[in-house]
N, C-alpha and C. Protein backbone atom coordinates (compact mmCIF):
# COMPACT_ATOMS: atom_id res chain seq x y z
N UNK A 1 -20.73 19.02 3.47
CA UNK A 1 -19.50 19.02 4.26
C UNK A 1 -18.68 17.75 3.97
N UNK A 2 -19.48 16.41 4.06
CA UNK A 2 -18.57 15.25 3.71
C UNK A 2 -18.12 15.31 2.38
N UNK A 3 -18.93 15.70 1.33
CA UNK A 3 -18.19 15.54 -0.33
C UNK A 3 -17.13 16.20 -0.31
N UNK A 4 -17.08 17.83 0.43
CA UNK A 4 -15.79 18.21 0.59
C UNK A 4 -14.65 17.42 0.81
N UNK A 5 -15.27 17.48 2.24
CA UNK A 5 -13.80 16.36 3.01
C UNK A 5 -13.25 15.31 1.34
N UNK A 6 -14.22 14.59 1.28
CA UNK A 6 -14.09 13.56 0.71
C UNK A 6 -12.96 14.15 -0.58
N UNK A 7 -13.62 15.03 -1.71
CA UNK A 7 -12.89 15.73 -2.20
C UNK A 7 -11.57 16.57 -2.14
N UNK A 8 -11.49 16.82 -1.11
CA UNK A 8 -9.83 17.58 -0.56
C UNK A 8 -8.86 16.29 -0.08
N UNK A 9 -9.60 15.17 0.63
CA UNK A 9 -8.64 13.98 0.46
C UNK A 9 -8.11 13.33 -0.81
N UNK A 10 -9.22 12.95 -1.31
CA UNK A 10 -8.72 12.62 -3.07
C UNK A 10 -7.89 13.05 -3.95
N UNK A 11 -8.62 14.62 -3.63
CA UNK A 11 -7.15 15.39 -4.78
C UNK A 11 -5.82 15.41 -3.83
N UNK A 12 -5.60 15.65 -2.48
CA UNK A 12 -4.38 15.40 -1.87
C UNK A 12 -3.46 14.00 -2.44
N UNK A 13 -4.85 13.18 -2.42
CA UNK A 13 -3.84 11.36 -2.22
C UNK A 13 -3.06 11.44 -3.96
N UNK A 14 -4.56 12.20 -4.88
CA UNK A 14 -4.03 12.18 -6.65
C UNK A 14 -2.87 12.69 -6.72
N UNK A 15 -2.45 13.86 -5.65
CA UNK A 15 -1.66 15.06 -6.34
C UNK A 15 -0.14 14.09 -5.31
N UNK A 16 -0.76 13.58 -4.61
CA UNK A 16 0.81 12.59 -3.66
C UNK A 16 1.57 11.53 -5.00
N UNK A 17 0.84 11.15 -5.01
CA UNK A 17 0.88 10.14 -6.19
C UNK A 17 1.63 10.58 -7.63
N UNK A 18 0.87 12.14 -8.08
CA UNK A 18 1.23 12.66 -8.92
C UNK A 18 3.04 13.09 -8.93
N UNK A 19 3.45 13.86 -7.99
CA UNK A 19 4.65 14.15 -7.49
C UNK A 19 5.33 13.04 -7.08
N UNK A 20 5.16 11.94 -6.27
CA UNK A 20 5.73 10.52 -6.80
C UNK A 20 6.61 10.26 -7.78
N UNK A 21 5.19 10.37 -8.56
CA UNK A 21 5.57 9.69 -9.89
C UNK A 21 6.50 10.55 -10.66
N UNK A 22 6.00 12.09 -10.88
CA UNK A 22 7.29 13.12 -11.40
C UNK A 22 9.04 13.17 -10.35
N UNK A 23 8.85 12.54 -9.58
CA UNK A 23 9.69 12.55 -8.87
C UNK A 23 10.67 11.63 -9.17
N UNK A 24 10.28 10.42 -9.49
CA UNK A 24 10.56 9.01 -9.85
C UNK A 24 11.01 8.70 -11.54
N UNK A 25 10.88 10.37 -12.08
CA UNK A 25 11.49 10.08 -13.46
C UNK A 25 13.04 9.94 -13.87
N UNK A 26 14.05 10.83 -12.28
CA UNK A 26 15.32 10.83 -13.33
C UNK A 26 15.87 10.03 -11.94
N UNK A 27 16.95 9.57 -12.21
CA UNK A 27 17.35 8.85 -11.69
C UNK A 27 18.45 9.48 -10.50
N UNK A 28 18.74 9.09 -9.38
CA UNK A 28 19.40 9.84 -8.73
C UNK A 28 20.65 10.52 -8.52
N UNK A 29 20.56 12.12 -8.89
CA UNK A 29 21.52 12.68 -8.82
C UNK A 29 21.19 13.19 -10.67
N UNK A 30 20.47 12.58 -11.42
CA UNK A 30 20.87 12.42 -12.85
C UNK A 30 19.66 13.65 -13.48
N UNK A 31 20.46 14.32 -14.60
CA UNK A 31 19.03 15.48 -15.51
C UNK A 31 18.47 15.00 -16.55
N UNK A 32 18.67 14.20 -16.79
CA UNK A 32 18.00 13.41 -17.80
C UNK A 32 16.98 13.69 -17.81
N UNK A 33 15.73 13.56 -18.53
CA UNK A 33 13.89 14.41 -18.41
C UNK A 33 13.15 12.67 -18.91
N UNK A 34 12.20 12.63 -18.57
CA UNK A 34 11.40 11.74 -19.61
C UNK A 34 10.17 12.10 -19.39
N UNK A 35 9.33 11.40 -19.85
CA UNK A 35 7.83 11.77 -19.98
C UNK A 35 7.31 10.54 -19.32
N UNK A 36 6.29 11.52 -18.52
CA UNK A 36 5.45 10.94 -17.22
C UNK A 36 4.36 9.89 -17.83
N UNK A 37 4.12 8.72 -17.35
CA UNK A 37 3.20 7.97 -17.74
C UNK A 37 2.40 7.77 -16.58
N UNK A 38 1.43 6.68 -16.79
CA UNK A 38 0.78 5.76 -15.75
C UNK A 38 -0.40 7.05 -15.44
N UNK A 39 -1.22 6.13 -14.68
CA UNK A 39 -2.43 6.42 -13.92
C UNK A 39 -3.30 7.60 -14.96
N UNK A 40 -2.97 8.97 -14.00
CA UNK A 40 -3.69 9.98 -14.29
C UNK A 40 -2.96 10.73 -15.59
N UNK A 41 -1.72 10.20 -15.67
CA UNK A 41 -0.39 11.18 -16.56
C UNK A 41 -1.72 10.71 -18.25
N UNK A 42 -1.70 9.51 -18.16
CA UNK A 42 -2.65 8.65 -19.49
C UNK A 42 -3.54 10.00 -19.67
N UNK A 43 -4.59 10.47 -18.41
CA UNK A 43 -5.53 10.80 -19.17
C UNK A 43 -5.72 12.94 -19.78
N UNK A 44 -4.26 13.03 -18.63
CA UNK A 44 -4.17 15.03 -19.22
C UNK A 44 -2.69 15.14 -18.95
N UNK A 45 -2.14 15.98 -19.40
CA UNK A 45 -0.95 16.34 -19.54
C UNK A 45 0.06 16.78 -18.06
N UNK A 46 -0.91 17.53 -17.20
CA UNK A 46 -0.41 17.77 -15.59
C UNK A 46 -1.87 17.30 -14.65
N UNK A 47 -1.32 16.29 -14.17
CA UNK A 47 -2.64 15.52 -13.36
C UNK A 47 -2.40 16.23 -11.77
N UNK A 48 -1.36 16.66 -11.93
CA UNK A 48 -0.97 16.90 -10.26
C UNK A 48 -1.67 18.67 -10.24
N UNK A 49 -1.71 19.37 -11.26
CA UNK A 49 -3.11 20.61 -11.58
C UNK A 49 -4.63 20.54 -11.11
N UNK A 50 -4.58 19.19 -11.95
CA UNK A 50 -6.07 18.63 -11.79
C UNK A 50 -6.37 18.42 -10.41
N UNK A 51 -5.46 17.52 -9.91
CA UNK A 51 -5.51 17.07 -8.35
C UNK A 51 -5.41 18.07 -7.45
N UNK A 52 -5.23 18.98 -7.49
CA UNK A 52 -5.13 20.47 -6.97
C UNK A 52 -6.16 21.25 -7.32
N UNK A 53 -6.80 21.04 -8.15
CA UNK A 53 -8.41 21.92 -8.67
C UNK A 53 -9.33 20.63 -7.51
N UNK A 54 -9.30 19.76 -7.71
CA UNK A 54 -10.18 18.56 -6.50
C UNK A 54 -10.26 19.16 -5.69
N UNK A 55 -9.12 18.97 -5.21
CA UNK A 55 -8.83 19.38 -3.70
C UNK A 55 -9.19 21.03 -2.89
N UNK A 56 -8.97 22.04 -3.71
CA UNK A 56 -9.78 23.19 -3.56
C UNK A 56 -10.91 23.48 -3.70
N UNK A 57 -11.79 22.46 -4.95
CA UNK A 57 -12.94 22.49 -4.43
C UNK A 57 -13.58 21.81 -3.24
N UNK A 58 -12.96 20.91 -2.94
CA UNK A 58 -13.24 20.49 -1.48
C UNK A 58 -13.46 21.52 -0.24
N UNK A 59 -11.99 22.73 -0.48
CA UNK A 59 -11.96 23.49 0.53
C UNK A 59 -13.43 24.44 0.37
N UNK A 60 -13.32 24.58 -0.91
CA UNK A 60 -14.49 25.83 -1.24
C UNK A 60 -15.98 25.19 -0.66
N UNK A 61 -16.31 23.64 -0.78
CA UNK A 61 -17.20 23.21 -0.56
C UNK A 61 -17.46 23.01 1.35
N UNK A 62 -16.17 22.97 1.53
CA UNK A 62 -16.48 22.98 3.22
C UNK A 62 -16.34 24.23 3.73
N UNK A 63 -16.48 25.20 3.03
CA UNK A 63 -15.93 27.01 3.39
C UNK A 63 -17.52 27.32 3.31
N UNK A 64 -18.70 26.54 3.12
CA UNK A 64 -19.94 26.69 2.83
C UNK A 64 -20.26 27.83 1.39
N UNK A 65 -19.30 27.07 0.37
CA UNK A 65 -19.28 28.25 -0.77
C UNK A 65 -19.11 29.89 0.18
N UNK A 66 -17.94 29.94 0.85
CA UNK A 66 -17.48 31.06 0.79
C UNK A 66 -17.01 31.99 -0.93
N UNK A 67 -17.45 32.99 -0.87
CA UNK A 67 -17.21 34.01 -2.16
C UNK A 67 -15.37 33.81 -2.17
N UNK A 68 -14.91 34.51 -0.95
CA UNK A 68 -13.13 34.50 -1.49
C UNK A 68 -12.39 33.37 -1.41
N UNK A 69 -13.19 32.34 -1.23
CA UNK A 69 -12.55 31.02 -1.34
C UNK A 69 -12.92 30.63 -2.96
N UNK A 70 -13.99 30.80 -3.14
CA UNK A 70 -13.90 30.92 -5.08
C UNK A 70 -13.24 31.75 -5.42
N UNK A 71 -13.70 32.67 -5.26
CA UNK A 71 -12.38 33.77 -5.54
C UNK A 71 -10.83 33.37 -6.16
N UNK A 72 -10.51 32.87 -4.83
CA UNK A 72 -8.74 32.40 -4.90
C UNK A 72 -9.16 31.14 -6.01
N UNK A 73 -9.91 29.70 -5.92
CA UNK A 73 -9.99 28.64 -7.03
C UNK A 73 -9.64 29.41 -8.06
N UNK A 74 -11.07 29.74 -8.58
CA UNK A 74 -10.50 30.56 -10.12
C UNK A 74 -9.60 31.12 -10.56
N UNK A 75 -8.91 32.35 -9.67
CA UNK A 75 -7.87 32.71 -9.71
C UNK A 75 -6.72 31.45 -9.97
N UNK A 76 -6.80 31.09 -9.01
CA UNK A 76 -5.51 29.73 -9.01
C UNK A 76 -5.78 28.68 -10.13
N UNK A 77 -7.04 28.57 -10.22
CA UNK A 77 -7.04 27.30 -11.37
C UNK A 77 -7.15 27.97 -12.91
N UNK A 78 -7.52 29.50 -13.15
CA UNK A 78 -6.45 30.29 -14.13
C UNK A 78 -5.43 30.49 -14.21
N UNK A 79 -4.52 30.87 -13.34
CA UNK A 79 -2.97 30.30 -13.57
C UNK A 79 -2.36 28.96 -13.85
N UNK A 80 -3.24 27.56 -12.74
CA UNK A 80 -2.42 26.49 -13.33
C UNK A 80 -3.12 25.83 -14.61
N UNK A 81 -4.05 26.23 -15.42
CA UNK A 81 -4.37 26.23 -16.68
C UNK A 81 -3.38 26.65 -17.94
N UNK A 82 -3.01 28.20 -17.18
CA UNK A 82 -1.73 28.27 -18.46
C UNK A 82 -0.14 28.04 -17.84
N UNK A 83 0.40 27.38 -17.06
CA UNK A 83 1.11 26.52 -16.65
C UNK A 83 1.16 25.48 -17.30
N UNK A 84 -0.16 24.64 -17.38
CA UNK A 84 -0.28 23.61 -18.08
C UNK A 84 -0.45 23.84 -19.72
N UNK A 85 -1.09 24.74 -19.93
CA UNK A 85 -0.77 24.52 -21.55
C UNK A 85 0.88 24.77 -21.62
N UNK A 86 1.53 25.49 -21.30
CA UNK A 86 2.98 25.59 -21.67
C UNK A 86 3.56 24.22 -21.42
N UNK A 87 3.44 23.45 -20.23
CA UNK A 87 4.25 22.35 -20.04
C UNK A 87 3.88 21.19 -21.66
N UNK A 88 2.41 21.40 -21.96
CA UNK A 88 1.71 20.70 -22.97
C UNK A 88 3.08 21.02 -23.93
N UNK A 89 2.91 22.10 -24.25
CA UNK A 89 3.88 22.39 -25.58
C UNK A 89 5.73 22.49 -25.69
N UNK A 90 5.51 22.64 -23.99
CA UNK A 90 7.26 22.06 -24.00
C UNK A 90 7.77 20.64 -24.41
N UNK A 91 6.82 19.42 -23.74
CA UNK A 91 6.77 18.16 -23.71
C UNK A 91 6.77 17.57 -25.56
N UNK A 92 5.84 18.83 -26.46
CA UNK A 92 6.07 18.56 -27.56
C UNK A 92 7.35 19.18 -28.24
N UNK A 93 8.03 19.89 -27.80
CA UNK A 93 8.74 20.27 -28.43
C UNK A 93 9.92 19.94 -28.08
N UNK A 94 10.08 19.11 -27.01
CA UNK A 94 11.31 18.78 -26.04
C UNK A 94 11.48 17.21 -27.08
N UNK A 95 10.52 16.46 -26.66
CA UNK A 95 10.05 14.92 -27.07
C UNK A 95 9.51 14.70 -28.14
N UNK A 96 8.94 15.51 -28.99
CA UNK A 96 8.86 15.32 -30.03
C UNK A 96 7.54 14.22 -30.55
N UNK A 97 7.84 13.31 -31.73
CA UNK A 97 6.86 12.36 -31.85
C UNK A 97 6.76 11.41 -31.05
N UNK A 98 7.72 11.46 -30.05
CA UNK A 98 7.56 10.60 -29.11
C UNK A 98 6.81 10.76 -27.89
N UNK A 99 6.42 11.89 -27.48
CA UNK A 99 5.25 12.66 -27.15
C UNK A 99 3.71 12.18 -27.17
N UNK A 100 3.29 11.40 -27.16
CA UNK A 100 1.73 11.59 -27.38
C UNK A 100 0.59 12.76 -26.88
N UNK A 101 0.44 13.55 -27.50
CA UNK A 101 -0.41 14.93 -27.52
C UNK A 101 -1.76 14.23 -27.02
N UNK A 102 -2.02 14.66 -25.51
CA UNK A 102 -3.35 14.63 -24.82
C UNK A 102 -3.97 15.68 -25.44
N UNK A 103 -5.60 15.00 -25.39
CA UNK A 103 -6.54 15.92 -25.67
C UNK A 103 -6.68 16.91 -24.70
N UNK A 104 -6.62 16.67 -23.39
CA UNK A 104 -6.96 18.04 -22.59
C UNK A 104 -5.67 18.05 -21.39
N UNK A 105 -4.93 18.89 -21.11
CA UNK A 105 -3.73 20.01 -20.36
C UNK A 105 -4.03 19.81 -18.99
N UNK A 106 -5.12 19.53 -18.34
CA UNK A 106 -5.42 19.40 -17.02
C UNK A 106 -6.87 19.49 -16.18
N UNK A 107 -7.59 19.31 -17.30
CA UNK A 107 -8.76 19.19 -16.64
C UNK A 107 -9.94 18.37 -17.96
N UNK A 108 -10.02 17.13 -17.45
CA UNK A 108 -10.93 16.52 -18.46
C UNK A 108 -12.21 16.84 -18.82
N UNK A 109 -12.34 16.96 -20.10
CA UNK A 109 -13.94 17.56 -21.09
C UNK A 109 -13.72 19.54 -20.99
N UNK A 110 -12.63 19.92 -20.35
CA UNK A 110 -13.09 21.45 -20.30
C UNK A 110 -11.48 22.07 -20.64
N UNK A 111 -10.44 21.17 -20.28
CA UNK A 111 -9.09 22.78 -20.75
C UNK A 111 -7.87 21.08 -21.01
């Protein structure tokens, strides 16, 4: 029950942070785009995905591994998987070599 908790806070505070920071790219009022750095942006391409896979397993873990609470994860963390590969390949094709191509889209050692 506590790793949950513990886990659904974390990915909340990652994914606050995350939106922050995407928030904090154009300037106000302005469309300008740039590419997200710092913290979690360093280590996958959409950290605010990742921080949202945390955080549901938290729920799933305090649901006492309820079945349709996995259920919905997978479901949901198969959609924001290919969300994230597309943003991966917009960012290259938008930005170019200026881009640095992460090894993994939103979830480290697995996608």
């Amino acid at each position: 029950m506590y790793t949950g908790i513990a886990l659904y806070i974390l990915g909340e505070f990652g994914n606050l942070q995350t939106h922050l920071t995407l928030m904090n790219l154009r300037s106000p009022g302005g469309t300008e785009r740039a590419i997200p750095q710092g913290w979690l942006f360093d280590l996958v391409t959409c950290p605010n995905y990742m921080t949202e896979t945390v955080a549901w397993l938290g729920i799933w873990l305090v649901s006492n591994f309820s079945f349709s609470v996995l259920l919905f994860v997978i479901v949901a963390v198969g959609q924001m998987m290919a969300w994230a590969k597309k943003k991966e390949n917009r960012y290259r094709k938008e930005f170019g070599s200026k881009y640095r191509r992460k090894r993994f889209t939103m979830l480290p050692g697995l996608w």
